[in-house]
PDB file of N, CA and C in Angstrom:
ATOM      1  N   UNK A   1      23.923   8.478   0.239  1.00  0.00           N
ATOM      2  CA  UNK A   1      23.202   9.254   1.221  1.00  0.00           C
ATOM      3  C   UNK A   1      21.760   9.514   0.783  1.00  0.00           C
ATOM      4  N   UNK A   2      21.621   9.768  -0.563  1.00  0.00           N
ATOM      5  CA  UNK A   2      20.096  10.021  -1.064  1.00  0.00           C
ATOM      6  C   UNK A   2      19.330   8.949  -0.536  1.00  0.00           C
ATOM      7  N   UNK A   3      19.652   7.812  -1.368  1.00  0.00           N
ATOM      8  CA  UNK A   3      19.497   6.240  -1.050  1.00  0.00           C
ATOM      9  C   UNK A   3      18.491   6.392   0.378  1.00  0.00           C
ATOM     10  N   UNK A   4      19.672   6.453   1.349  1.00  0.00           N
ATOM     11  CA  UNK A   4      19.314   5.971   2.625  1.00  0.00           C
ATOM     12  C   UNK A   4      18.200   7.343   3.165  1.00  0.00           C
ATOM     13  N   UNK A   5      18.084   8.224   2.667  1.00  0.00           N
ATOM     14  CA  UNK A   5      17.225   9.378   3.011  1.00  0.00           C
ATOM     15  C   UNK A   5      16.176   8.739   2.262  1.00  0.00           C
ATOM     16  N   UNK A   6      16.098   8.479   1.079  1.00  0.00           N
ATOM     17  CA  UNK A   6      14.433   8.384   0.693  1.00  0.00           C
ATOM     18  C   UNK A   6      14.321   6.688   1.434  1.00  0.00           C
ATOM     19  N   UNK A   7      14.860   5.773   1.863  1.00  0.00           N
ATOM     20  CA  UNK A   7      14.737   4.601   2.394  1.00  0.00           C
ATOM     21  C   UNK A   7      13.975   5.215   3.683  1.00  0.00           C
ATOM     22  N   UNK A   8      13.963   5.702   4.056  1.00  0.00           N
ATOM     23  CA  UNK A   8      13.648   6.402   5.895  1.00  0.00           C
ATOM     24  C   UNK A   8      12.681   7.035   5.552  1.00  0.00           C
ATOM     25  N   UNK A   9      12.288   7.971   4.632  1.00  0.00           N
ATOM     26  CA  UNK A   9      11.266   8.878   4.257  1.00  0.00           C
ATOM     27  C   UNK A   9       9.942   7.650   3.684  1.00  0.00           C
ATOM     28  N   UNK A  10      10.750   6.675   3.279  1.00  0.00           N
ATOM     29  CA  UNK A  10       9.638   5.589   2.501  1.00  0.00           C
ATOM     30  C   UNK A  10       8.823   5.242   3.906  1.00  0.00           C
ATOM     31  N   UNK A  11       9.566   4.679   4.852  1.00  0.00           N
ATOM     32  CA  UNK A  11       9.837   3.920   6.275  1.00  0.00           C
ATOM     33  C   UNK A  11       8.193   4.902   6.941  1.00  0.00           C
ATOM     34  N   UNK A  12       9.214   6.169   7.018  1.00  0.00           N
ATOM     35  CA  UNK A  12       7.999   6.939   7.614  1.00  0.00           C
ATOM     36  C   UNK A  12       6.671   7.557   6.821  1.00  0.00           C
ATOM     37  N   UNK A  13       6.750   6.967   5.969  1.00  0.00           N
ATOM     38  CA  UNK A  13       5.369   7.572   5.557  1.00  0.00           C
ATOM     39  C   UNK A  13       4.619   6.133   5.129  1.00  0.00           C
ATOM     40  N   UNK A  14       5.110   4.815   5.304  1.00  0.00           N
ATOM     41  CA  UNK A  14       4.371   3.541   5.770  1.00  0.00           C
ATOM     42  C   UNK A  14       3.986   3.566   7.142  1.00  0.00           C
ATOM     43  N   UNK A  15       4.916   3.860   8.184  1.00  0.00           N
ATOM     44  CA  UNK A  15       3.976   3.989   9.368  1.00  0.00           C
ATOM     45  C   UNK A  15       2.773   5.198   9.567  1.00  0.00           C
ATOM     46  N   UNK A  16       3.017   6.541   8.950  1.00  0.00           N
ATOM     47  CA  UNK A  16       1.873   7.374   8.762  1.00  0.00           C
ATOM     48  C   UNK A  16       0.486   6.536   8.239  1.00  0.00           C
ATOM     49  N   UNK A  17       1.076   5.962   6.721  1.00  0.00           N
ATOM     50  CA  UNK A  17      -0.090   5.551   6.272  1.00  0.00           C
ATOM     51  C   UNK A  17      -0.972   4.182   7.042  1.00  0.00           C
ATOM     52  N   UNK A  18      -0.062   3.404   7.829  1.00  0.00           N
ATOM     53  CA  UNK A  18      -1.113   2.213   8.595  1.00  0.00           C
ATOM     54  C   UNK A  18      -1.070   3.060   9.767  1.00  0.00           C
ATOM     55  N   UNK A  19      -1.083   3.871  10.231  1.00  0.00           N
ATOM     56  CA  UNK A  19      -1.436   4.611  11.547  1.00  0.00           C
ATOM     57  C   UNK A  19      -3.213   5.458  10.816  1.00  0.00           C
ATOM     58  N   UNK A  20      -2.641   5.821   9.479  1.00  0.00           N
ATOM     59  CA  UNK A  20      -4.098   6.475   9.485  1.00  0.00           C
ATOM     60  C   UNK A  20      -5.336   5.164   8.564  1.00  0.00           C
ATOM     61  N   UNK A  21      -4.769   4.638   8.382  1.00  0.00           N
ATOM     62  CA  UNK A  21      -5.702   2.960   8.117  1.00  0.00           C
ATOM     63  C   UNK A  21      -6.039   2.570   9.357  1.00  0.00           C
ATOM     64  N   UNK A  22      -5.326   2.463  10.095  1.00  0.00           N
ATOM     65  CA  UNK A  22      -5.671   2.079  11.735  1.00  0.00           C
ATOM     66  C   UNK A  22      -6.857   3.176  11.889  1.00  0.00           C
ATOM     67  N   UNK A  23      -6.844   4.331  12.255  1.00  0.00           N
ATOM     68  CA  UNK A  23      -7.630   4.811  12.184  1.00  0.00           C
ATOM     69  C   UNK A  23      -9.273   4.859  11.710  1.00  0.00           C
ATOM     70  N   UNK A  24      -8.887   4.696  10.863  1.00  0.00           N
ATOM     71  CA  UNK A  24     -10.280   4.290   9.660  1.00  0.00           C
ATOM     72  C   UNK A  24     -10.893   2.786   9.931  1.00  0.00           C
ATOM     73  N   UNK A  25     -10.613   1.812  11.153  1.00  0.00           N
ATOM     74  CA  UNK A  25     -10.927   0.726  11.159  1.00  0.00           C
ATOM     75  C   UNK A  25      -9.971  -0.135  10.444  1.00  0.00           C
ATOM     76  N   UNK A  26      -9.036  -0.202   9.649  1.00  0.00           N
ATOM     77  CA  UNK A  26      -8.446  -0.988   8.891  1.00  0.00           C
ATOM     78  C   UNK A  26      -7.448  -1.679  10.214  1.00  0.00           C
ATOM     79  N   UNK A  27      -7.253  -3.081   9.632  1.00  0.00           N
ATOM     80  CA  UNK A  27      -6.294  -3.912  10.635  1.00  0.00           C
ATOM     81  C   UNK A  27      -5.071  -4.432  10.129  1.00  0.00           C
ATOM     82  N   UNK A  28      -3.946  -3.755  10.445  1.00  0.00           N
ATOM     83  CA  UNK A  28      -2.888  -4.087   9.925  1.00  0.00           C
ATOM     84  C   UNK A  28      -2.151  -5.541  10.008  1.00  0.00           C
ATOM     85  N   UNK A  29      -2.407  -6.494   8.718  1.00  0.00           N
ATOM     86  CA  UNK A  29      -1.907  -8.091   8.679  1.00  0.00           C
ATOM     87  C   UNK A  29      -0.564  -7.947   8.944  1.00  0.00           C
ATOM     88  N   UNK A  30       0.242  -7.184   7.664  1.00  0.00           N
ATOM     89  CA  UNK A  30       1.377  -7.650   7.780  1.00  0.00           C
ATOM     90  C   UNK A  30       1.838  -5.825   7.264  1.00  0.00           C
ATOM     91  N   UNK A  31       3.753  -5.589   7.248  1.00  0.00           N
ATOM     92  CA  UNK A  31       4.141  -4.645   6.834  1.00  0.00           C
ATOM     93  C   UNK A  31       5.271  -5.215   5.904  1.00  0.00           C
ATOM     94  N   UNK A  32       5.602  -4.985   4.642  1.00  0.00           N
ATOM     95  CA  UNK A  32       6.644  -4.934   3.536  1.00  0.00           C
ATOM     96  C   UNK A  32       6.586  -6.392   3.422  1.00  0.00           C
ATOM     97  N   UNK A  33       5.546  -6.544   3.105  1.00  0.00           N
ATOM     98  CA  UNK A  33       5.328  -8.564   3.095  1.00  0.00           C
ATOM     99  C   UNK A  33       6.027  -8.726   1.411  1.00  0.00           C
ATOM    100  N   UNK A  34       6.640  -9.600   1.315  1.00  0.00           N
ATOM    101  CA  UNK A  34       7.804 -10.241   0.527  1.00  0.00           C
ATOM    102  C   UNK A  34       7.288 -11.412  -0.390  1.00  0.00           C
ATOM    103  N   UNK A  35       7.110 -11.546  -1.481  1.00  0.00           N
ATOM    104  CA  UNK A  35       7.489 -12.911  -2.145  1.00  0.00           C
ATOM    105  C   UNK A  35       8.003 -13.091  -3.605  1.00  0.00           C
ATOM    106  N   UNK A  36       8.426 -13.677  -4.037  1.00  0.00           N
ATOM    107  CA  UNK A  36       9.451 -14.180  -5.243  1.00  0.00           C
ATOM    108  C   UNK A  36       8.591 -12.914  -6.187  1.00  0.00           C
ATOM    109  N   UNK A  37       9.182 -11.968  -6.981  1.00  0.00           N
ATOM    110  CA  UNK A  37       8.782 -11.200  -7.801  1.00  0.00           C
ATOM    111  C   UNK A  37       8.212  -9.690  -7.239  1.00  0.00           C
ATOM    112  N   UNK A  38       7.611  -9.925  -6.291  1.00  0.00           N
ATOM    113  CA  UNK A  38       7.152  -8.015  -5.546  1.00  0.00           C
ATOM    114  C   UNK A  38       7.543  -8.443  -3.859  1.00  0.00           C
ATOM    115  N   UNK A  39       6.834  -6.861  -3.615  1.00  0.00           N
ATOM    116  CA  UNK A  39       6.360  -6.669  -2.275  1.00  0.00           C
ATOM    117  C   UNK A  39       5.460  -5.613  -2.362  1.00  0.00           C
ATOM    118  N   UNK A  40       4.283  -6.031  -1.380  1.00  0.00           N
ATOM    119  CA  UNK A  40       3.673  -4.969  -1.136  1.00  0.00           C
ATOM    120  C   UNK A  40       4.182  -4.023   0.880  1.00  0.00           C
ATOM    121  N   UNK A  41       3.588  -2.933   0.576  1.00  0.00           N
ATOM    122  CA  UNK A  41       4.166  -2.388   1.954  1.00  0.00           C
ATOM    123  C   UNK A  41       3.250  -2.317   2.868  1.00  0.00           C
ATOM    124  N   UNK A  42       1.946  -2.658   2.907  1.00  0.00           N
ATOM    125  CA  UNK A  42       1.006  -2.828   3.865  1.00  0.00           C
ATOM    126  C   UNK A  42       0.023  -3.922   3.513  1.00  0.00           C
ATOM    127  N   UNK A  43      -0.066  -4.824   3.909  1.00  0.00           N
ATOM    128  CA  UNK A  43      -1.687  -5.724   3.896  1.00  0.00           C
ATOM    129  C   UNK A  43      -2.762  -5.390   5.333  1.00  0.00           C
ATOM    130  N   UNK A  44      -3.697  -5.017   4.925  1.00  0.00           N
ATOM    131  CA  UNK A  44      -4.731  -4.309   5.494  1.00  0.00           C
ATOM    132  C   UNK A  44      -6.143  -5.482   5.727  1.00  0.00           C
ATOM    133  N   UNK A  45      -6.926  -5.248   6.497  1.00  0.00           N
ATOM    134  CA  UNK A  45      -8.262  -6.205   6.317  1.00  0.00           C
ATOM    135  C   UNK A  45      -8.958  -5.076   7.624  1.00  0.00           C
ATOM    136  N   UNK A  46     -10.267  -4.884   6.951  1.00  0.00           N
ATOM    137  CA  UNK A  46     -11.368  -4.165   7.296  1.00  0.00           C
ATOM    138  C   UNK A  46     -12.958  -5.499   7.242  1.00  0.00           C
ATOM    139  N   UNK A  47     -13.232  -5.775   7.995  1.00  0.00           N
ATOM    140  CA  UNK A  47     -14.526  -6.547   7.790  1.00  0.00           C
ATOM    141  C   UNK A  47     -14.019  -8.022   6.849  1.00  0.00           C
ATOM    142  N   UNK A  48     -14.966  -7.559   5.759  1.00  0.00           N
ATOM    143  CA  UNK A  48     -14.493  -9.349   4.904  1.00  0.00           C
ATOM    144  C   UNK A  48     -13.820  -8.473   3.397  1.00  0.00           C
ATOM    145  N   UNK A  49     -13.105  -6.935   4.114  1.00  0.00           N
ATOM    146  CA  UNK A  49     -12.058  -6.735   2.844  1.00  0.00           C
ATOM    147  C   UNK A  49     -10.654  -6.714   2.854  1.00  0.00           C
ATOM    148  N   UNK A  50     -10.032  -7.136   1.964  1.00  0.00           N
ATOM    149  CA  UNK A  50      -8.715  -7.456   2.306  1.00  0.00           C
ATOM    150  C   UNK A  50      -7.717  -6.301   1.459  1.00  0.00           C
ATOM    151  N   UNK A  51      -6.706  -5.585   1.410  1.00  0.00           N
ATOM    152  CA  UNK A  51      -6.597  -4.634   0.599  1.00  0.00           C
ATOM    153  C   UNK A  51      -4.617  -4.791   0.745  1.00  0.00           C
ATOM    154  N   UNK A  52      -4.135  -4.602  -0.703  1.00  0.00           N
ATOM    155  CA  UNK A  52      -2.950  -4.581  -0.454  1.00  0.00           C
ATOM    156  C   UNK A  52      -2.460  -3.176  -0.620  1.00  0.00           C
ATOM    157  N   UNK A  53      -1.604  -2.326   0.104  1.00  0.00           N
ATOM    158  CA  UNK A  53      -1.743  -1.190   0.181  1.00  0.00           C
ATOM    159  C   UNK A  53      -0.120  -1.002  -0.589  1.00  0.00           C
ATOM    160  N   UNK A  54      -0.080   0.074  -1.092  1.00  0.00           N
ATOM    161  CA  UNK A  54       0.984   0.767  -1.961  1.00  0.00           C
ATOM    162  C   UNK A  54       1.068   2.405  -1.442  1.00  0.00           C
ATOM    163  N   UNK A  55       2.137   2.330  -0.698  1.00  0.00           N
ATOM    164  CA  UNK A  55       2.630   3.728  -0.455  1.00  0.00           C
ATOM    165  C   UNK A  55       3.529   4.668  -0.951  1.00  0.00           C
ATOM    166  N   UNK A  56       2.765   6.029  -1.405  1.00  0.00           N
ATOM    167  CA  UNK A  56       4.082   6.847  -2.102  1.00  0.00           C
ATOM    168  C   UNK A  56       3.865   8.184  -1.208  1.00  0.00           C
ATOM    169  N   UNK A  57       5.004   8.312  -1.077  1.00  0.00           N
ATOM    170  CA  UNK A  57       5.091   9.826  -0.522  1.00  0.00           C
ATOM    171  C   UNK A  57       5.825  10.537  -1.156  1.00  0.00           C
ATOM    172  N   UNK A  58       5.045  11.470  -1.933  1.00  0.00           N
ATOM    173  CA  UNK A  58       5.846  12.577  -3.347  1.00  0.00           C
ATOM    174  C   UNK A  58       5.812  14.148  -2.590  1.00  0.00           C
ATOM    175  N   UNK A  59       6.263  14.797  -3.521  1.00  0.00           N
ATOM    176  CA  UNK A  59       5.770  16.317  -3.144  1.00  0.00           C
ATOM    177  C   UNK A  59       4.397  16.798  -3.472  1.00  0.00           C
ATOM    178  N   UNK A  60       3.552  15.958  -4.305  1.00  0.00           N
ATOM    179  CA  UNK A  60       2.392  16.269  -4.484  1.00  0.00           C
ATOM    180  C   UNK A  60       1.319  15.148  -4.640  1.00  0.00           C
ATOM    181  N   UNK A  61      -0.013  15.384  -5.385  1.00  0.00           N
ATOM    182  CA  UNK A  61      -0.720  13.861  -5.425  1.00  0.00           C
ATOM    183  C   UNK A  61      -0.606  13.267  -6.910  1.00  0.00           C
ATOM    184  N   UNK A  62       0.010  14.223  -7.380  1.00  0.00           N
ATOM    185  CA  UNK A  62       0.151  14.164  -8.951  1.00  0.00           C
ATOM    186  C   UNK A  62       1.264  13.261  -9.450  1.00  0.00           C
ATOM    187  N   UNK A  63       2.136  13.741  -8.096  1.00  0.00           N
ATOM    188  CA  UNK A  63       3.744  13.227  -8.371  1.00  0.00           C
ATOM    189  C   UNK A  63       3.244  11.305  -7.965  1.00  0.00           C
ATOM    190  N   UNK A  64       2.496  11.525  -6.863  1.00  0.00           N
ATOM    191  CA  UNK A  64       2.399  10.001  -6.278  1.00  0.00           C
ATOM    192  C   UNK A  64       1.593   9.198  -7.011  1.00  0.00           C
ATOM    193  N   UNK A  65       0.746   9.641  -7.639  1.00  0.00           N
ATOM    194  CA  UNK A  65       0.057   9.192  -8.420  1.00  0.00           C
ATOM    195  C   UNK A  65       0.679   8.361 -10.290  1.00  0.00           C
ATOM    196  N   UNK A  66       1.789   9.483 -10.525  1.00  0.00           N
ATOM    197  CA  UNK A  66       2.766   9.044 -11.596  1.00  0.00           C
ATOM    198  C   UNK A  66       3.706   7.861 -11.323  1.00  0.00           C
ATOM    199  N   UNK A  67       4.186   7.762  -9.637  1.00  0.00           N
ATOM    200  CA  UNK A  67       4.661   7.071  -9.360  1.00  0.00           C
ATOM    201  C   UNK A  67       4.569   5.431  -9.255  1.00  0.00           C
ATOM    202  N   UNK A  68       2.932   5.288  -9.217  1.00  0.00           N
ATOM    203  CA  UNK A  68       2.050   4.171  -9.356  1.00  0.00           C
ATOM    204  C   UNK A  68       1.915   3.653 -10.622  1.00  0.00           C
ATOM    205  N   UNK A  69       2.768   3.802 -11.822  1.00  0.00           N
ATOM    206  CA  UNK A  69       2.805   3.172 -13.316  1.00  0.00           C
ATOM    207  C   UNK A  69       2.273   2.031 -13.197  1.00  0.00           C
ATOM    208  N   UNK A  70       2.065   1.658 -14.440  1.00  0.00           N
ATOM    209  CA  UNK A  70       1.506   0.403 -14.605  1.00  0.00           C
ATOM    210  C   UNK A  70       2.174  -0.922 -14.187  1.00  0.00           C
ATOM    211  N   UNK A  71       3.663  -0.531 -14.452  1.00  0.00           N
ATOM    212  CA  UNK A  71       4.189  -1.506 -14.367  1.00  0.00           C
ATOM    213  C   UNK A  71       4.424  -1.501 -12.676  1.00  0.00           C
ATOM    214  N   UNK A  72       4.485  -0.890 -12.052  1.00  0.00           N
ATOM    215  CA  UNK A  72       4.788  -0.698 -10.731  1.00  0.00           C
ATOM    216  C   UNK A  72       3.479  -1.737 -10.100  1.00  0.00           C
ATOM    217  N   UNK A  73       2.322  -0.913 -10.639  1.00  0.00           N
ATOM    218  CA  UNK A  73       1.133  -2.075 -10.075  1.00  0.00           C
ATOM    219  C   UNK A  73       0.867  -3.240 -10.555  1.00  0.00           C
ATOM    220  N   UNK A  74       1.690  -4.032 -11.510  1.00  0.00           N
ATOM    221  CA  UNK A  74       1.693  -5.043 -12.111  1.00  0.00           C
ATOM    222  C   UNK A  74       2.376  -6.015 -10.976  1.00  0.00           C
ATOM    223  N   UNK A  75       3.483  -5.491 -10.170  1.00  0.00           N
ATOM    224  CA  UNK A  75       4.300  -6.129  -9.781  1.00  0.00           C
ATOM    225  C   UNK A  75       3.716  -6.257  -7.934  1.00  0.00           C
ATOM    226  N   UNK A  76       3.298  -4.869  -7.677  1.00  0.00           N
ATOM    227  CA  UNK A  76       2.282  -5.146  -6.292  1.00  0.00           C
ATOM    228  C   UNK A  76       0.930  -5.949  -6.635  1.00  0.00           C
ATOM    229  N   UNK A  77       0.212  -5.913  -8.226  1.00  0.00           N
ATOM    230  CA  UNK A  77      -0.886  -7.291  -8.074  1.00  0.00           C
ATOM    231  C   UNK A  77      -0.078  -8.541  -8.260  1.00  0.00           C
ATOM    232  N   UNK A  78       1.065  -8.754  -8.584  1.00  0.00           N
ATOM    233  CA  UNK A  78       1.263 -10.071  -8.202  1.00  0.00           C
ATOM    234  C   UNK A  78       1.442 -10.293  -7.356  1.00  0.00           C
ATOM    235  N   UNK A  79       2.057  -9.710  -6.620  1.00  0.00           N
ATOM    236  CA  UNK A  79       2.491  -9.797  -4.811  1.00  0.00           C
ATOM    237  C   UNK A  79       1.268 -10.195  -4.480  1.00  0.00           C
ATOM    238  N   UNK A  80       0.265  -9.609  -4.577  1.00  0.00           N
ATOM    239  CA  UNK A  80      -1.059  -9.689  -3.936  1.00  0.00           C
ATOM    240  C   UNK A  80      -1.358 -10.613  -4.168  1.00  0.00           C
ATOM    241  N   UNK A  81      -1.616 -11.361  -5.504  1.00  0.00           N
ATOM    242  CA  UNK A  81      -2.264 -12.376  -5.856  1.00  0.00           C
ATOM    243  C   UNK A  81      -1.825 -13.732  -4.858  1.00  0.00           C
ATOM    244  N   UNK A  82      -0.071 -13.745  -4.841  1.00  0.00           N
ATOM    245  CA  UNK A  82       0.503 -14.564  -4.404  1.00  0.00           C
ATOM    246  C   UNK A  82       0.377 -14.542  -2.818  1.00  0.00           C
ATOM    247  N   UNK A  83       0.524 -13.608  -1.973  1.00  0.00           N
ATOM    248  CA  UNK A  83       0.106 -13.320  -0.932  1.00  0.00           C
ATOM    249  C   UNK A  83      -1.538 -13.723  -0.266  1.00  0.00           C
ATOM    250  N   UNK A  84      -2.579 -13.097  -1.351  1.00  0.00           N
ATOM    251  CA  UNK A  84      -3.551 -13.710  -0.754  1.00  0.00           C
ATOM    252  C   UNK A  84      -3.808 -15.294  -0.231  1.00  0.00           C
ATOM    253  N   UNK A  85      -3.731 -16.234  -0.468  1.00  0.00           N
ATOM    254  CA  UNK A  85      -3.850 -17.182   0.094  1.00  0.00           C
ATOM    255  C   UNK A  85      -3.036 -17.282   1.615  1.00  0.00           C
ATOM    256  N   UNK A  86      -2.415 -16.282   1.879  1.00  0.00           N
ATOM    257  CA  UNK A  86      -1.621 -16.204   3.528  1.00  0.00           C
ATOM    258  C   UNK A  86      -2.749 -15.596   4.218  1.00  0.00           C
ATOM    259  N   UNK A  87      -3.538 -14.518   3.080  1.00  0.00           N
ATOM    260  CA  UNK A  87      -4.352 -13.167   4.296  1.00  0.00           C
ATOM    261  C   UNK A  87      -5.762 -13.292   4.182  1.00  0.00           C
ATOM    262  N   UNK A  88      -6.631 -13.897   2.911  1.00  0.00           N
ATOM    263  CA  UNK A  88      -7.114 -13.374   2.767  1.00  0.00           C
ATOM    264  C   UNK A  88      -8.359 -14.786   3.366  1.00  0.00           C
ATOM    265  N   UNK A  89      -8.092 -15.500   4.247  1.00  0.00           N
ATOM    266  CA  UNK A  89      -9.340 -16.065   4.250  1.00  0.00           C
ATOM    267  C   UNK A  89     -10.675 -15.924   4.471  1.00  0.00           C
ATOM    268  N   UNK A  90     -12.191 -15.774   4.131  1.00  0.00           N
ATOM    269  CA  UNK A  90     -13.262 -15.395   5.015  1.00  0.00           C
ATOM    270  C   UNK A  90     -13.254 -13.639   3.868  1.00  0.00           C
ATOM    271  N   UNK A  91     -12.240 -13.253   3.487  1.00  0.00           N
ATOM    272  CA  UNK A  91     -12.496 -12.067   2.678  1.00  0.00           C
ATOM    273  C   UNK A  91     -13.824 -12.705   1.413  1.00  0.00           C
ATOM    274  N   UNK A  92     -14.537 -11.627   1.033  1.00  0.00           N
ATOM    275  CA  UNK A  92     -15.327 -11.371  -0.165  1.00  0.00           C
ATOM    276  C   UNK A  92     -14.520 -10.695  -1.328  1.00  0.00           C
ATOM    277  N   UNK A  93     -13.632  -9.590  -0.818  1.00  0.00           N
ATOM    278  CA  UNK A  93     -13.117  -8.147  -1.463  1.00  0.00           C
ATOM    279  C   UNK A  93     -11.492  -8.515  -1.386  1.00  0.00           C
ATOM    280  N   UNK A  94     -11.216  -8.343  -2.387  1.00  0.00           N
ATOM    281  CA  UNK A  94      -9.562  -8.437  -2.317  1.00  0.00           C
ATOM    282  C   UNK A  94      -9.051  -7.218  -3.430  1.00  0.00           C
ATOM    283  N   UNK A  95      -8.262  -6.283  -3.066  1.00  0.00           N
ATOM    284  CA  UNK A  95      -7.912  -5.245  -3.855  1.00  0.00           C
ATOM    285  C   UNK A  95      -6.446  -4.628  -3.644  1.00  0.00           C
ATOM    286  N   UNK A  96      -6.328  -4.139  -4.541  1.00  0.00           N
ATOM    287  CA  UNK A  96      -4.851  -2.971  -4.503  1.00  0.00           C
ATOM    288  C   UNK A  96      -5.016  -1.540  -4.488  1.00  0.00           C
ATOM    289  N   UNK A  97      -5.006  -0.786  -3.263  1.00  0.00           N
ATOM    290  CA  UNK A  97      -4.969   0.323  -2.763  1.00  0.00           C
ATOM    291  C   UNK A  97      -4.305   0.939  -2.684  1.00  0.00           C
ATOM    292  N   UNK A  98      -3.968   2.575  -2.798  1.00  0.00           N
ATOM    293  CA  UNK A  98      -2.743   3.462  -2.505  1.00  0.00           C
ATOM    294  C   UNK A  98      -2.779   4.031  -1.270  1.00  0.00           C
ATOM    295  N   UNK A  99      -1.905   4.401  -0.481  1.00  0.00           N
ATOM    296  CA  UNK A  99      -2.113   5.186   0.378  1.00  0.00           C
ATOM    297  C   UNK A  99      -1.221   6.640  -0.324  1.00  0.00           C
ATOM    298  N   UNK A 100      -1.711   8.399  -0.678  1.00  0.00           N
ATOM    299  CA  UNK A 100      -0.130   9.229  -0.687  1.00  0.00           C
ATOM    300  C   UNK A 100      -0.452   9.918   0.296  1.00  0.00           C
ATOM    301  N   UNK A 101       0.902  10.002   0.707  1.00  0.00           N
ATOM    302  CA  UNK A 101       1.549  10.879   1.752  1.00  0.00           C
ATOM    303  C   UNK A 101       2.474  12.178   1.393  1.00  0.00           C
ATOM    304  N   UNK A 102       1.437  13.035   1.400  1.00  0.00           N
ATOM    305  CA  UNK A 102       2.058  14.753   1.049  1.00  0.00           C
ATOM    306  C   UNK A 102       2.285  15.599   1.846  1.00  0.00           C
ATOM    307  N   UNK A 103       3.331  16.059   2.056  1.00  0.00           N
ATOM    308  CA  UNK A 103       3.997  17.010   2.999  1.00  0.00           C
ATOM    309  C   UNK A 103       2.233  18.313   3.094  1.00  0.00           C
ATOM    310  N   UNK A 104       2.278  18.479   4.538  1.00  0.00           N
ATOM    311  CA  UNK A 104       1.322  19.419   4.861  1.00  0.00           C
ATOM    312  C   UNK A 104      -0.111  19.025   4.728  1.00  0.00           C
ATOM    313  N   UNK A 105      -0.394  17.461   4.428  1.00  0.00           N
ATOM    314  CA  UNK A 105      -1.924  17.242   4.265  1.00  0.00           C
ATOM    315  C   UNK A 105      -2.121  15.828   4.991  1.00  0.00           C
ATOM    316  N   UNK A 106      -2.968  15.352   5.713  1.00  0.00           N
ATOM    317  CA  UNK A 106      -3.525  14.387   5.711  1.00  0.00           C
ATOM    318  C   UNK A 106      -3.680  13.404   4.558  1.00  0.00           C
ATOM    319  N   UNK A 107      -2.883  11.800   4.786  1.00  0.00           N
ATOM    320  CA  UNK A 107      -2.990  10.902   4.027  1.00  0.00           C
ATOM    321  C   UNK A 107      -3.920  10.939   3.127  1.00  0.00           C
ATOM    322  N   UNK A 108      -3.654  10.763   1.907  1.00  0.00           N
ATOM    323  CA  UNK A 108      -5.394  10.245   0.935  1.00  0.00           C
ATOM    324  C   UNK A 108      -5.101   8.602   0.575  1.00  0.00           C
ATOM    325  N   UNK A 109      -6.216   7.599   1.268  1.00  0.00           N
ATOM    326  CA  UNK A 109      -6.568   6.150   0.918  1.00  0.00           C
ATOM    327  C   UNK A 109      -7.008   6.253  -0.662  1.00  0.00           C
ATOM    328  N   UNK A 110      -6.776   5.768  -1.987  1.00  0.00           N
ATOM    329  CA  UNK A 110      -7.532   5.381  -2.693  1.00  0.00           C
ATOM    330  C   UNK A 110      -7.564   4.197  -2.882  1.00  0.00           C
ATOM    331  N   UNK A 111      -8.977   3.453  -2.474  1.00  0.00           N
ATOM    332  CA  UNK A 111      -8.981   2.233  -2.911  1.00  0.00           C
ATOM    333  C   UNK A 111      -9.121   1.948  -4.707  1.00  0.00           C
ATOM    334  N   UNK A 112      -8.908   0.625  -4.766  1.00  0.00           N
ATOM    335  CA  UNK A 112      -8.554  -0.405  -5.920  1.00  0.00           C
ATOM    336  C   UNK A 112      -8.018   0.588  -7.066  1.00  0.00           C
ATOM    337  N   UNK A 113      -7.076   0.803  -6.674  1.00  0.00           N
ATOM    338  CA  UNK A 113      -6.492   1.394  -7.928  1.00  0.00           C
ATOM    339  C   UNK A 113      -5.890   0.210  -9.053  1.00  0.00           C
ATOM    340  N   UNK A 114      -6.607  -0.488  -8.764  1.00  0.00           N
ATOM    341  CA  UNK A 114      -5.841  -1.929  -9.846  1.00  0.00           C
ATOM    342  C   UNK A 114      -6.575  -2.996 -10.136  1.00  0.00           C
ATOM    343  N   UNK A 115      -7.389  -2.773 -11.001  1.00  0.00           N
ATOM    344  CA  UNK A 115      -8.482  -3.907 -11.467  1.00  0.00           C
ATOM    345  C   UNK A 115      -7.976  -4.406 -12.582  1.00  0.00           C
ATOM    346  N   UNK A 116      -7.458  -5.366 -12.961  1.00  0.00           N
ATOM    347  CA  UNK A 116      -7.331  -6.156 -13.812  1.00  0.00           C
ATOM    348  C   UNK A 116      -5.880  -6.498 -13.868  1.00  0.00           C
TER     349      UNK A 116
END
């Protein structure tokens, strides 16, 4: 039962977060895009930037932020890496972004949380 509660809570706070990317100009490519080794849960493109988005929705920004380990973003930049050649043509900018989603606040975007 936990399982399937935080599965739904994940669910809805990916559509929060590309509803408020939508917002901001961002254009939603794809959602929970898949390949051999990760997934990322949003691919995004704004102008000539392409952004793979990582969503956590914690009880705080501290919590979502812990949640983003290294190894966690190791496994959404490969996704990305492998993915870009599907999204990213005509891009300049290719990056790994968070979206968190905290009870009582408006989404916070941080871009490139993952350089290297």
């Amino acid at each position: 039962m936990r399982r399937q509660r935080a599965e739904q809570r994940g669910r809805w706070a990916e559509r929060l977060a590309g509803w408020w990317l939508q917002l901001h100009g961002w254009r939603i490519l794809a959602r929970r895009a898949r390949v051999p080794g990760g997934e990322v849960d949003l691919v995004v493109r704004r102008g000539r930037t392409l952004a793979f988005v990582e969503v956590k929705a914690r009880s705080d920004e501290r919590a979502a932020a812990m949640a983003l380990d290294r190894t966690r973003l190791k496994r959404v930049a490969m996704a990305a890496e492998r993915l870009t050649p599907r999204y990213g043509a005509g891009c300049d900018v290719v990056r790994v972004d968070a979206v968190y989603v905290l009870p009582g606040r408006l989404p916070r975007h941080v871009p490139d949380v993952w350089s290297g």
